[in-house]
PDB file of N, CA and C in Angstrom:
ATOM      1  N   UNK A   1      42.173 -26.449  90.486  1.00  0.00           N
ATOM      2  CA  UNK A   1      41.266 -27.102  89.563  1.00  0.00           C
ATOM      3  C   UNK A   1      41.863 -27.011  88.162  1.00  0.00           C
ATOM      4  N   UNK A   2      41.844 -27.847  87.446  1.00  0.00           N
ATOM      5  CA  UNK A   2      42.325 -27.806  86.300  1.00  0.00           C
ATOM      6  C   UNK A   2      41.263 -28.531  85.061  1.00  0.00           C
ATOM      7  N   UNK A   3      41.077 -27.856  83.916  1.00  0.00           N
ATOM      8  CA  UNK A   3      40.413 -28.415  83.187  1.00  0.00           C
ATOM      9  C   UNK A   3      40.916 -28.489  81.620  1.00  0.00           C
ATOM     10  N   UNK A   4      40.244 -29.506  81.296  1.00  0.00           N
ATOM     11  CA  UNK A   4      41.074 -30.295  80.005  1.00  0.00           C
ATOM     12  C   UNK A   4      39.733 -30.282  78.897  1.00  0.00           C
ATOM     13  N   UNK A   5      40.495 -30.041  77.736  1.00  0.00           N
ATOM     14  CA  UNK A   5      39.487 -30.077  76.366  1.00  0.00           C
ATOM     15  C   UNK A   5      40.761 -29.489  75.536  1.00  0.00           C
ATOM     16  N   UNK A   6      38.928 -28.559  74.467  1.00  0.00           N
ATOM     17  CA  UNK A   6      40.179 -27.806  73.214  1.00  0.00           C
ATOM     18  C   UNK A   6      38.962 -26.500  73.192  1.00  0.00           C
ATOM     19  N   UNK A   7      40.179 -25.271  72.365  1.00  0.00           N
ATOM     20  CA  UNK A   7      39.460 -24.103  72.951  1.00  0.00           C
ATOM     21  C   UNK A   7      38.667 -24.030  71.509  1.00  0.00           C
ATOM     22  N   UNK A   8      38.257 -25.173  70.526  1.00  0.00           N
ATOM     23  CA  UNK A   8      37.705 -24.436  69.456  1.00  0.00           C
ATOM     24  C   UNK A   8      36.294 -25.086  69.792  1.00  0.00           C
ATOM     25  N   UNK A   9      35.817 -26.187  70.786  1.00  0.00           N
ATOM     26  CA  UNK A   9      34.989 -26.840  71.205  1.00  0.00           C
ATOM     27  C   UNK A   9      33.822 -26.015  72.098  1.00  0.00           C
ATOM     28  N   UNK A  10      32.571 -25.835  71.447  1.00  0.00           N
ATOM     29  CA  UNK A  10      31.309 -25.291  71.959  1.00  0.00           C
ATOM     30  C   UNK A  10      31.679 -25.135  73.430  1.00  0.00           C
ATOM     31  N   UNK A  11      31.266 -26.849  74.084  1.00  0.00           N
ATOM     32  CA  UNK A  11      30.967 -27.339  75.030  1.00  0.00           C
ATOM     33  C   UNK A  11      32.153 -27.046  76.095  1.00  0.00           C
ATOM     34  N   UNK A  12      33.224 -26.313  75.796  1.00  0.00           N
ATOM     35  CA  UNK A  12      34.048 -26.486  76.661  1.00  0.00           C
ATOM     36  C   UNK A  12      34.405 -25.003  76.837  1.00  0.00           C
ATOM     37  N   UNK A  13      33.804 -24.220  75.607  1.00  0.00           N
ATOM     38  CA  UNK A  13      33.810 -23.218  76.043  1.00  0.00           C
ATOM     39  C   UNK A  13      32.625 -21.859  77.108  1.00  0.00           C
ATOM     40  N   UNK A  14      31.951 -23.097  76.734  1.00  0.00           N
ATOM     41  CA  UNK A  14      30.472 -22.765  77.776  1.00  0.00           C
ATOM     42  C   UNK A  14      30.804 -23.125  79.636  1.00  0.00           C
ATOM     43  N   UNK A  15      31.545 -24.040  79.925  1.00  0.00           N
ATOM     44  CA  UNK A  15      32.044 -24.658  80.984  1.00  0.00           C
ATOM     45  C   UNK A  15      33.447 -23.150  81.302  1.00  0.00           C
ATOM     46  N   UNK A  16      33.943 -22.556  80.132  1.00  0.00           N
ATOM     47  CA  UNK A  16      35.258 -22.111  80.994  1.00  0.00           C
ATOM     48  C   UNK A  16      34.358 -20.589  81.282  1.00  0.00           C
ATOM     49  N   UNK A  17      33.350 -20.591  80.528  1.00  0.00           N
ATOM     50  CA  UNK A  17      32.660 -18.885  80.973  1.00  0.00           C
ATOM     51  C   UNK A  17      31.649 -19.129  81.981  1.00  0.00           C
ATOM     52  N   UNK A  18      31.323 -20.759  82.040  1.00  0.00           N
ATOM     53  CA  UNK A  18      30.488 -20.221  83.561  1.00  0.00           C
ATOM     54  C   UNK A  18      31.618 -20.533  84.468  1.00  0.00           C
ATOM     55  N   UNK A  19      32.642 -21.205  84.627  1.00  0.00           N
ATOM     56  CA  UNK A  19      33.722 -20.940  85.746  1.00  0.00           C
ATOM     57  C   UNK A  19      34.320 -19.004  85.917  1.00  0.00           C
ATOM     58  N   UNK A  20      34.843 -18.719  84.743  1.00  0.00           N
ATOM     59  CA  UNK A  20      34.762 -17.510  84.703  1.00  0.00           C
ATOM     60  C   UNK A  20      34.154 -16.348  85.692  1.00  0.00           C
ATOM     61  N   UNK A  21      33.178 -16.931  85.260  1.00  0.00           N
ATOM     62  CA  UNK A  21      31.862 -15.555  85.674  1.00  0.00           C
ATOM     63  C   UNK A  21      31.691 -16.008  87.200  1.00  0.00           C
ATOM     64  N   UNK A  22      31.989 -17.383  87.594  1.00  0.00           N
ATOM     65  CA  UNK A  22      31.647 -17.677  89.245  1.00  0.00           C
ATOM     66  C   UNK A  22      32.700 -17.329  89.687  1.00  0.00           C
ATOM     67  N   UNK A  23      34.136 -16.851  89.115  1.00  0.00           N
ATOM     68  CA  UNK A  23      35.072 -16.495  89.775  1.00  0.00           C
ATOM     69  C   UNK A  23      36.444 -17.550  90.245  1.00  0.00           C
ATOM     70  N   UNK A  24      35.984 -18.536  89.666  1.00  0.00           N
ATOM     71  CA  UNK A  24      36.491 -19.661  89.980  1.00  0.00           C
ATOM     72  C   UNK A  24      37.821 -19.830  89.507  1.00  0.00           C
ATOM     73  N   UNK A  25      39.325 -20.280  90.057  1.00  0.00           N
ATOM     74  CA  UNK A  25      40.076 -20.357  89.481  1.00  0.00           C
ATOM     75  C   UNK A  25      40.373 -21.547  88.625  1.00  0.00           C
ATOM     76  N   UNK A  26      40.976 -21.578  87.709  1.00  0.00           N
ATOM     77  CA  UNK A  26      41.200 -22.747  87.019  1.00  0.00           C
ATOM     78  C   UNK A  26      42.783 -22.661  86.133  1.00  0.00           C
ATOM     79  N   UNK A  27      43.295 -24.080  85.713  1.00  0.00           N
ATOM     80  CA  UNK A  27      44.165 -23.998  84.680  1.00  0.00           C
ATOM     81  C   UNK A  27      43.649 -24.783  83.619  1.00  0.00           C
ATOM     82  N   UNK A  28      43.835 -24.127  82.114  1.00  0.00           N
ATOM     83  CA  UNK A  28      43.202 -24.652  81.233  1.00  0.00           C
ATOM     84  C   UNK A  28      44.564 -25.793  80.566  1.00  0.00           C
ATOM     85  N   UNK A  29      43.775 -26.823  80.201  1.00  0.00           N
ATOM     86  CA  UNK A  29      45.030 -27.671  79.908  1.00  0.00           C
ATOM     87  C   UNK A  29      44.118 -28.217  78.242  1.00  0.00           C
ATOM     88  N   UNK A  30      45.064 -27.388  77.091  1.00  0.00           N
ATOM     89  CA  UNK A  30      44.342 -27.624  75.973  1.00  0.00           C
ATOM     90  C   UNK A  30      44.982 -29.097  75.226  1.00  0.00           C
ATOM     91  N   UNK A  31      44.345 -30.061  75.306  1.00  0.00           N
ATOM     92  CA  UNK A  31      44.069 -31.260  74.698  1.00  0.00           C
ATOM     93  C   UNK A  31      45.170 -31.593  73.138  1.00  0.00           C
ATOM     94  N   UNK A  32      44.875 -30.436  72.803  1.00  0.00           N
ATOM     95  CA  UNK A  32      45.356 -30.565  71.510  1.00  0.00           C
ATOM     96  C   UNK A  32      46.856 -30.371  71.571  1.00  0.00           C
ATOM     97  N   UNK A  33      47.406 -29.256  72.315  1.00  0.00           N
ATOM     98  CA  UNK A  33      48.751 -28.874  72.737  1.00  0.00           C
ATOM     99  C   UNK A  33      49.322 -29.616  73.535  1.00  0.00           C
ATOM    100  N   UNK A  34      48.491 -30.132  74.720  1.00  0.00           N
ATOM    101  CA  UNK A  34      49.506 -30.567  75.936  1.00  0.00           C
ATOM    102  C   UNK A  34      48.137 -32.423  76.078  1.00  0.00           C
ATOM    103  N   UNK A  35      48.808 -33.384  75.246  1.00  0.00           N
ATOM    104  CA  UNK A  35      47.999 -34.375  75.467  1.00  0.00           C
ATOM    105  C   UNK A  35      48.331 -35.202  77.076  1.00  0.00           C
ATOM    106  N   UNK A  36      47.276 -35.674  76.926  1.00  0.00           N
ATOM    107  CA  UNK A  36      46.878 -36.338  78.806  1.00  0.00           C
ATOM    108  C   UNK A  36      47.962 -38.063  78.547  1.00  0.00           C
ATOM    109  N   UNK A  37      48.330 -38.721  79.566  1.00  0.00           N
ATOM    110  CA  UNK A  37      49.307 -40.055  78.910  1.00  0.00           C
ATOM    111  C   UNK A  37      48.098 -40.761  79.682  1.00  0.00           C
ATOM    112  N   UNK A  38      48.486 -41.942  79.804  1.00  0.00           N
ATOM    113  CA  UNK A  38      47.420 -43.005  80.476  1.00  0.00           C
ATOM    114  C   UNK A  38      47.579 -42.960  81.743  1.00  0.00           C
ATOM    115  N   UNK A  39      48.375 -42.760  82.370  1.00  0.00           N
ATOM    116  CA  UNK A  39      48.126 -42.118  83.937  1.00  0.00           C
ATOM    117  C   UNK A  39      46.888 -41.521  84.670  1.00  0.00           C
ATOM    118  N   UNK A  40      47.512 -40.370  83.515  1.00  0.00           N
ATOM    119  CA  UNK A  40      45.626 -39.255  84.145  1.00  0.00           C
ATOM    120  C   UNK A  40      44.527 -40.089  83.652  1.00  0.00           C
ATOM    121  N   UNK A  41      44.591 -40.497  82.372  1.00  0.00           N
ATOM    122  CA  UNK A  41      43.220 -41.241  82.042  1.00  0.00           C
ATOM    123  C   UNK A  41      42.525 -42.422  82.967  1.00  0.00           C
ATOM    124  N   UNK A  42      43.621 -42.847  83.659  1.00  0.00           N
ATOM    125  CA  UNK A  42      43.519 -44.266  84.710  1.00  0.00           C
ATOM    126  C   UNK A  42      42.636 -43.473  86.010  1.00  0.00           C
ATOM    127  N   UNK A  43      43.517 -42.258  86.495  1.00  0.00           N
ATOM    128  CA  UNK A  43      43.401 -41.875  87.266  1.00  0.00           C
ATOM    129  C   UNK A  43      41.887 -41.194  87.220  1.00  0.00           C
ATOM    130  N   UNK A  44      41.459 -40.369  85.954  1.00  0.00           N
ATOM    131  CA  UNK A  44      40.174 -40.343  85.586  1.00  0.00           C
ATOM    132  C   UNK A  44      39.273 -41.521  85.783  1.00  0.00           C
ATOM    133  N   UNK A  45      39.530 -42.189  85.202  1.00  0.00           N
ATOM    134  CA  UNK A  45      38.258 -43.969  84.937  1.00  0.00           C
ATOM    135  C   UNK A  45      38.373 -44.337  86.536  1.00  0.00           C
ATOM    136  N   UNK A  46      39.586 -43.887  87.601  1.00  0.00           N
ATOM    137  CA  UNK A  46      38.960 -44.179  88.799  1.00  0.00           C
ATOM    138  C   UNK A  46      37.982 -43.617  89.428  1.00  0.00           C
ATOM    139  N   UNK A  47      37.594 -42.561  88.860  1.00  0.00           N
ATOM    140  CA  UNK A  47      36.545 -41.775  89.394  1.00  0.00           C
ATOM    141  C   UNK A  47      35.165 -41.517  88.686  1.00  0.00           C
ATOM    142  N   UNK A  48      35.183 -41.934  86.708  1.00  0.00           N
ATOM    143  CA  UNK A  48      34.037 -42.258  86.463  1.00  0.00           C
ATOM    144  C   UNK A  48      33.925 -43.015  85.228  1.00  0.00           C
ATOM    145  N   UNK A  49      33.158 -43.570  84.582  1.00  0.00           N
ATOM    146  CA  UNK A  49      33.200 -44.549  84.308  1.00  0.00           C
ATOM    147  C   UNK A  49      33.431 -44.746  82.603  1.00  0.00           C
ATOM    148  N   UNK A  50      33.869 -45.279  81.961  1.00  0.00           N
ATOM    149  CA  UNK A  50      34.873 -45.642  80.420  1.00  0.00           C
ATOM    150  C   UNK A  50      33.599 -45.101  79.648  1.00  0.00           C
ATOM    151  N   UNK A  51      32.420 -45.150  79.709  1.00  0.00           N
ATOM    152  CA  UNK A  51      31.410 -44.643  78.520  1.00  0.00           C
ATOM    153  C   UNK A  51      31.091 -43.043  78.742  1.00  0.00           C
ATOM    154  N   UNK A  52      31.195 -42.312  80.356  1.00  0.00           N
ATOM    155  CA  UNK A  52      31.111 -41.224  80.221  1.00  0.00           C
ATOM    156  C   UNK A  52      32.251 -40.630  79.748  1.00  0.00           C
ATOM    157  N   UNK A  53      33.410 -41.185  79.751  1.00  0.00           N
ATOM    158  CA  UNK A  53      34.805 -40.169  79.252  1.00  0.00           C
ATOM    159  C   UNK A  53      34.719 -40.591  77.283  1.00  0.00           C
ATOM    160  N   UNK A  54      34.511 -41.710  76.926  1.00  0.00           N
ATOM    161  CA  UNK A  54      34.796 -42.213  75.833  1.00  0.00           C
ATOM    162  C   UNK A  54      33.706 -41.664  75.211  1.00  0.00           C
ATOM    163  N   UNK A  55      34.271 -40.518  74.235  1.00  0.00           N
ATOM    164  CA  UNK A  55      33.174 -39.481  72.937  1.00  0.00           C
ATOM    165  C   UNK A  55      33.258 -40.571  72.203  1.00  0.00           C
ATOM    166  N   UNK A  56      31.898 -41.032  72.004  1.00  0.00           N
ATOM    167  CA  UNK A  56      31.537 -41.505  70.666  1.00  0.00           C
ATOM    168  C   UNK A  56      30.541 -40.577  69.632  1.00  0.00           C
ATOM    169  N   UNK A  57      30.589 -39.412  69.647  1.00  0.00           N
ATOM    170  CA  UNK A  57      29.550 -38.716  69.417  1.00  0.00           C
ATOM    171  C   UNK A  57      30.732 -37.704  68.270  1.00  0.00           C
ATOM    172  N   UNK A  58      31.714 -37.920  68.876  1.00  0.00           N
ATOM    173  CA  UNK A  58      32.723 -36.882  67.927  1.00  0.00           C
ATOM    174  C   UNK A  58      33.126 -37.130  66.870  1.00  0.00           C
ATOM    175  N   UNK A  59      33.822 -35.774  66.080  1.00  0.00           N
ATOM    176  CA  UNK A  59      34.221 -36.183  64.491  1.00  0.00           C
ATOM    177  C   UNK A  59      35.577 -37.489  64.398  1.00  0.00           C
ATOM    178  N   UNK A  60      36.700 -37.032  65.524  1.00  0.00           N
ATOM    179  CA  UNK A  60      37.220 -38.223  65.897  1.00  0.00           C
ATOM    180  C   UNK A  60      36.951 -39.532  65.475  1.00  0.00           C
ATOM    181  N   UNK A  61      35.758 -39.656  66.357  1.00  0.00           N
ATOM    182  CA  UNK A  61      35.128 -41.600  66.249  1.00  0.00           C
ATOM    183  C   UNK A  61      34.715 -41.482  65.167  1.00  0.00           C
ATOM    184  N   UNK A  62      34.137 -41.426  64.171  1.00  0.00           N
ATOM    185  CA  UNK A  62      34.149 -41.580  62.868  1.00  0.00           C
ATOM    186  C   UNK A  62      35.061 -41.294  61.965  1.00  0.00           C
ATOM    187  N   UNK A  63      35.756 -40.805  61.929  1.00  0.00           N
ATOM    188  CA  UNK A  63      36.809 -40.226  61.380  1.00  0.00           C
ATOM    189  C   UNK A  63      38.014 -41.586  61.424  1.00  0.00           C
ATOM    190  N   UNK A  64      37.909 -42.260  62.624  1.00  0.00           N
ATOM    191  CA  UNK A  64      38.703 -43.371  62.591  1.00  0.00           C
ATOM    192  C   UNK A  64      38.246 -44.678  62.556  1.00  0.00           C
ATOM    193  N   UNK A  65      36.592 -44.617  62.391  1.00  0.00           N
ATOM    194  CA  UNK A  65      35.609 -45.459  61.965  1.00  0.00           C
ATOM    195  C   UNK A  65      35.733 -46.719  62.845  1.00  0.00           C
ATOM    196  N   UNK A  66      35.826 -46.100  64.595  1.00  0.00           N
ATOM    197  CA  UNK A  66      36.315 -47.217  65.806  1.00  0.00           C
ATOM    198  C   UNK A  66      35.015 -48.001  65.944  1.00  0.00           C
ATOM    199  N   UNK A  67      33.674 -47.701  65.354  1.00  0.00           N
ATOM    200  CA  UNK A  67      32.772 -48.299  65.613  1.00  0.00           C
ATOM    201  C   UNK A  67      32.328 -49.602  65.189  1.00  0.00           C
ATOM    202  N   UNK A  68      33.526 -49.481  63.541  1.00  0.00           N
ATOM    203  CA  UNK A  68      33.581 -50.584  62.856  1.00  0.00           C
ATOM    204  C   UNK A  68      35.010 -51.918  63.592  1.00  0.00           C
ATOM    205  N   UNK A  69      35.356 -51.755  64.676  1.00  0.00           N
ATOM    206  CA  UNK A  69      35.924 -52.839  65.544  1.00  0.00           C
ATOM    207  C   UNK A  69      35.114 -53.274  66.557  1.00  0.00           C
ATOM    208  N   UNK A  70      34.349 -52.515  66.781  1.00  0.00           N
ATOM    209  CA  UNK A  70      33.732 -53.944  68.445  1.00  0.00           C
ATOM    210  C   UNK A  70      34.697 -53.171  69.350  1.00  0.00           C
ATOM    211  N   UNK A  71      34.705 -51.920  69.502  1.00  0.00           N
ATOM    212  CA  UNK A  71      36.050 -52.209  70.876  1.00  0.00           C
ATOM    213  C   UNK A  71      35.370 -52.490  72.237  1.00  0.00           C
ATOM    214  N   UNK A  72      36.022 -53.529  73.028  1.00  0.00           N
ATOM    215  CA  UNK A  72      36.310 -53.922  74.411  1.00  0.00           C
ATOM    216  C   UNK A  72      36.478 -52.563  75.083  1.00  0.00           C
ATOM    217  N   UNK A  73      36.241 -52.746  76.415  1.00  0.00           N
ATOM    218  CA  UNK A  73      36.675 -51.489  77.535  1.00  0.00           C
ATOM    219  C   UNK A  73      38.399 -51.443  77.362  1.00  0.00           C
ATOM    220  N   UNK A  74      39.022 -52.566  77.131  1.00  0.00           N
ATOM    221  CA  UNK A  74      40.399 -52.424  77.352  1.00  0.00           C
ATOM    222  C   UNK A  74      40.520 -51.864  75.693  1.00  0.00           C
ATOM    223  N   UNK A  75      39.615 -52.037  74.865  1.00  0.00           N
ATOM    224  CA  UNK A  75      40.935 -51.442  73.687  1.00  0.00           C
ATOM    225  C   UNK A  75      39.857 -50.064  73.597  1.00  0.00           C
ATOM    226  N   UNK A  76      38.587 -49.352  73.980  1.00  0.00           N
ATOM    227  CA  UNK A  76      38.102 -48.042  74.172  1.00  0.00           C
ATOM    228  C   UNK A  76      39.703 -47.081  74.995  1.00  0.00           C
ATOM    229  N   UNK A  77      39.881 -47.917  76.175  1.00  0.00           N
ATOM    230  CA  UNK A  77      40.816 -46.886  77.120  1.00  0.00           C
ATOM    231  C   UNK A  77      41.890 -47.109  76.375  1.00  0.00           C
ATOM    232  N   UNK A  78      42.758 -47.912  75.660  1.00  0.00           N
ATOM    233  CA  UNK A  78      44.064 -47.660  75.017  1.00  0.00           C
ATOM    234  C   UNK A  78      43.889 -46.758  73.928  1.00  0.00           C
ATOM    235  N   UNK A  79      42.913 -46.434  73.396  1.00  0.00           N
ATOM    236  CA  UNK A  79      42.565 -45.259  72.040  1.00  0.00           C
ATOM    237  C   UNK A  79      42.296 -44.289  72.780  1.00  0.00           C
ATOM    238  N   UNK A  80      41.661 -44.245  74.065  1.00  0.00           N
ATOM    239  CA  UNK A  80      41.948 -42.629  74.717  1.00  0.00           C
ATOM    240  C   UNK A  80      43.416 -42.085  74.978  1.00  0.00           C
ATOM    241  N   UNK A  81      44.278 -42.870  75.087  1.00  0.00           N
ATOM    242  CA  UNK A  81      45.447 -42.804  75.254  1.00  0.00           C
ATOM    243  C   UNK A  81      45.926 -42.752  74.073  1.00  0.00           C
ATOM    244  N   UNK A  82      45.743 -43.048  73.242  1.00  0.00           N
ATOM    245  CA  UNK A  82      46.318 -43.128  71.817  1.00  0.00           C
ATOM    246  C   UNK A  82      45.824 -41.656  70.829  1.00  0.00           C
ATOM    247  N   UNK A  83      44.827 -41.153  71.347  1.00  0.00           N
ATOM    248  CA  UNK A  83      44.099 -40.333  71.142  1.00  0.00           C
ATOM    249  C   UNK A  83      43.020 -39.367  71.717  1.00  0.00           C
ATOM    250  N   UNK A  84      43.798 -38.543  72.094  1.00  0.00           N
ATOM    251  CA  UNK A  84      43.237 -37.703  73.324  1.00  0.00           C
ATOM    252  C   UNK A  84      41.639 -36.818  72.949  1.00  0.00           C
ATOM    253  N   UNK A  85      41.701 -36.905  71.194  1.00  0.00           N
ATOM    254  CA  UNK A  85      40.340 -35.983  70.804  1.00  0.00           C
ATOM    255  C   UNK A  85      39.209 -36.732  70.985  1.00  0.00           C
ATOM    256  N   UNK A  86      39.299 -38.434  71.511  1.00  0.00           N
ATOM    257  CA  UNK A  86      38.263 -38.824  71.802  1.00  0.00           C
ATOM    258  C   UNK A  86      37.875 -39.137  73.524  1.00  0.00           C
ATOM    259  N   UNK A  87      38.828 -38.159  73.989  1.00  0.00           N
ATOM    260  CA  UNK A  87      37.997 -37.826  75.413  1.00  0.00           C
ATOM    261  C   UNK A  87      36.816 -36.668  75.378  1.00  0.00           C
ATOM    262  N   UNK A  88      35.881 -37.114  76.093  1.00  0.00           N
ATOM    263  CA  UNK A  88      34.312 -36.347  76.004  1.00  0.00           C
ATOM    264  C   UNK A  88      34.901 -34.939  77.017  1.00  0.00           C
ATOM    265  N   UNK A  89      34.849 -34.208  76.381  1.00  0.00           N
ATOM    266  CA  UNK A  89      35.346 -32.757  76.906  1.00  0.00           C
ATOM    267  C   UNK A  89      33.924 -31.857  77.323  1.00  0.00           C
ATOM    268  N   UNK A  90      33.913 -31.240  78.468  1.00  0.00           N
ATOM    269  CA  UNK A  90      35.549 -30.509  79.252  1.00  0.00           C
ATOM    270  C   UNK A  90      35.311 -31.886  80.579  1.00  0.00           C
ATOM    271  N   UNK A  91      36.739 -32.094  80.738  1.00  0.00           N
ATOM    272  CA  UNK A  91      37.004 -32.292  81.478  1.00  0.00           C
ATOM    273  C   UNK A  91      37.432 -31.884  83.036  1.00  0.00           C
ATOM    274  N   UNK A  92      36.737 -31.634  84.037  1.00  0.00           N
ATOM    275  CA  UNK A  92      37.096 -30.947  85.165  1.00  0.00           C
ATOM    276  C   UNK A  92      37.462 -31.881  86.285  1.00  0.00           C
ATOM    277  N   UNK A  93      38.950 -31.787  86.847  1.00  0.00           N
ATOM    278  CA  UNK A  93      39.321 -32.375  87.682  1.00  0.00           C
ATOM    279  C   UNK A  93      39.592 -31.418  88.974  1.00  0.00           C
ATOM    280  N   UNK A  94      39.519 -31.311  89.875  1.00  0.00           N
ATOM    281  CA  UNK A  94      39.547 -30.813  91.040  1.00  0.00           C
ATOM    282  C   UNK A  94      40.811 -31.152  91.859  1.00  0.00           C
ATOM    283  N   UNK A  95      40.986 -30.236  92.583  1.00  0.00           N
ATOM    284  CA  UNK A  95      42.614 -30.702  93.563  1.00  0.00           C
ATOM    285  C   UNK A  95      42.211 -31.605  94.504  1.00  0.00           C
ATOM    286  N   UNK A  96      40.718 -32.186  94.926  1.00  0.00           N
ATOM    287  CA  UNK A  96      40.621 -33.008  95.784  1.00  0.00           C
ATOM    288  C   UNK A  96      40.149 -34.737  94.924  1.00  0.00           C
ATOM    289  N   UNK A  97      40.506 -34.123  93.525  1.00  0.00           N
ATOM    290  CA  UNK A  97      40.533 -35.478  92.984  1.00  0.00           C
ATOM    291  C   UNK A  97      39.331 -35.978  92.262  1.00  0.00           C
ATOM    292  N   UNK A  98      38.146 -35.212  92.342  1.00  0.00           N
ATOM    293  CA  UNK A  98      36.725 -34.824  91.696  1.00  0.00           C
ATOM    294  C   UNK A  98      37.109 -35.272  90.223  1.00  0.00           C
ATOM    295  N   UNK A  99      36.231 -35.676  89.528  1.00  0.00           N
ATOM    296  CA  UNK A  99      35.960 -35.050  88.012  1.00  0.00           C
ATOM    297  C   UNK A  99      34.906 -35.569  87.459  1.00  0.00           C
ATOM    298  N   UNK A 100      34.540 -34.373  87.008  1.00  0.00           N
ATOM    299  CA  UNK A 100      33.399 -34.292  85.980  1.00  0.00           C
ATOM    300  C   UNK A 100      33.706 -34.268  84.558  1.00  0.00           C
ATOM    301  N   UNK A 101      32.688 -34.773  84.024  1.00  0.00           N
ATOM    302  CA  UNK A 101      32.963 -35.003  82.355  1.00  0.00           C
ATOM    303  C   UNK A 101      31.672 -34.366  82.018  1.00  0.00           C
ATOM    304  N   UNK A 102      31.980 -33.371  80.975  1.00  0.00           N
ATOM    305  CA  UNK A 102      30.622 -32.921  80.014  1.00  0.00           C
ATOM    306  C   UNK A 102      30.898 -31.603  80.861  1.00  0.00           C
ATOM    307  N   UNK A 103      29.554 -30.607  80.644  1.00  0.00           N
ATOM    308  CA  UNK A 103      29.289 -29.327  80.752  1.00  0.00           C
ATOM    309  C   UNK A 103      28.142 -29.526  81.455  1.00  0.00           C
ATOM    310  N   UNK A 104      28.023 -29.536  82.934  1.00  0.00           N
ATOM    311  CA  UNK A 104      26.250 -29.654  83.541  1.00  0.00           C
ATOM    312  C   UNK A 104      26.254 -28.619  84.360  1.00  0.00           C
ATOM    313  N   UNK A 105      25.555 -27.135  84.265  1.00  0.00           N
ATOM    314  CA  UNK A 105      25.588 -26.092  84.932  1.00  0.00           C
ATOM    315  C   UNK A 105      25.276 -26.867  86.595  1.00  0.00           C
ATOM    316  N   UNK A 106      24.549 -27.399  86.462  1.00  0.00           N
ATOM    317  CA  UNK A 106      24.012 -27.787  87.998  1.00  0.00           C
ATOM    318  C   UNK A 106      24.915 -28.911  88.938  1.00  0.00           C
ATOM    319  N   UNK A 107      25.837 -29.890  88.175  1.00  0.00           N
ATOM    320  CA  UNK A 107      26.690 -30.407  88.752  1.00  0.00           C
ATOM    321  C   UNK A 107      27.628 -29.312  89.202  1.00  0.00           C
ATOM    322  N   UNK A 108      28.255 -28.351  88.485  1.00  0.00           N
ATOM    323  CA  UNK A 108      29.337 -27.730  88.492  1.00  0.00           C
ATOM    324  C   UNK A 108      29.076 -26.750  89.701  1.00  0.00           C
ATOM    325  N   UNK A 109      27.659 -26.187  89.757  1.00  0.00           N
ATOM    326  CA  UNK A 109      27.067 -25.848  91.007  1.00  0.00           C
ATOM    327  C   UNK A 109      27.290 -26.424  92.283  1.00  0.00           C
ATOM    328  N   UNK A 110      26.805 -27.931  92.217  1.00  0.00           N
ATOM    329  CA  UNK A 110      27.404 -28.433  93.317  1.00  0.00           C
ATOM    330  C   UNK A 110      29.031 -28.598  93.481  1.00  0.00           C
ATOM    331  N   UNK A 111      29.201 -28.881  92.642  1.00  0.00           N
ATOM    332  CA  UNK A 111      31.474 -28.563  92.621  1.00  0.00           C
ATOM    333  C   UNK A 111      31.768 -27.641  93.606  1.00  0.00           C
ATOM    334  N   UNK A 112      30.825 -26.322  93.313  1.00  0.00           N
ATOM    335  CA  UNK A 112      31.536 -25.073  93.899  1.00  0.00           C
ATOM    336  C   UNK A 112      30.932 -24.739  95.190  1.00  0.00           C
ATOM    337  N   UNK A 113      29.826 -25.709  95.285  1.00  0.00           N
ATOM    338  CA  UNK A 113      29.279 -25.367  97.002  1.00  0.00           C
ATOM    339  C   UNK A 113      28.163 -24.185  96.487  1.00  0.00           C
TER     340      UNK A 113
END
């Protein structure tokens, strides 16, 4: 299992202490150090959908004031790629290809059986 964010982020650090504490193994893959290319992001959007991965809620999206373009689904996913701080973190991908976006104690429950 591997999960993706940044370690100065609330929300992602609430997600690596309840994996933690369930015992769960993981590799942390920090966002800021080691960015994702459009591959994984593709490979993500096959499994859920361009408004749950795409933070519009972050300092990011304002910060680059994307709200003032209109973006299309095709130019949202080329700025995730262009810019990895506006993926909605934590990201949890699973070795069977799973992923969850956000922090939901009770999804992550079901993750682990």
């Amino acid at each position: 299992m591997k999960v993706y964010g940044i370690k100065t982020c609330d929300t992602v650090r609430k997600a690596l202490k309840f994996l933690k504490e369930k015992g769960v193994e993981f590799d942390f893959v920090d966002l800021k150090k080691e960015p994702v290319d459009c591959e994984t992001i593709d490979r993500w959007l096959s499994r859920v959908d361009l408004a749950t991965l795409f933070n519009k809620r972050g300092t990011k999206y304002r910060m680059l004031k994307l709200k003032d373009l209109g973006l299309d689904e095709a130019g949202m996913r080329e700025w995730l790629c262009r810019e990895n701080l506006l993926i909605k973190r934590p990201v949890v991908e699973t070795d069977d290809g799973q992923v969850i976006v956000g922090f939901d104690p009770e999804r992550y429950e079901a993750l682990l059986g």
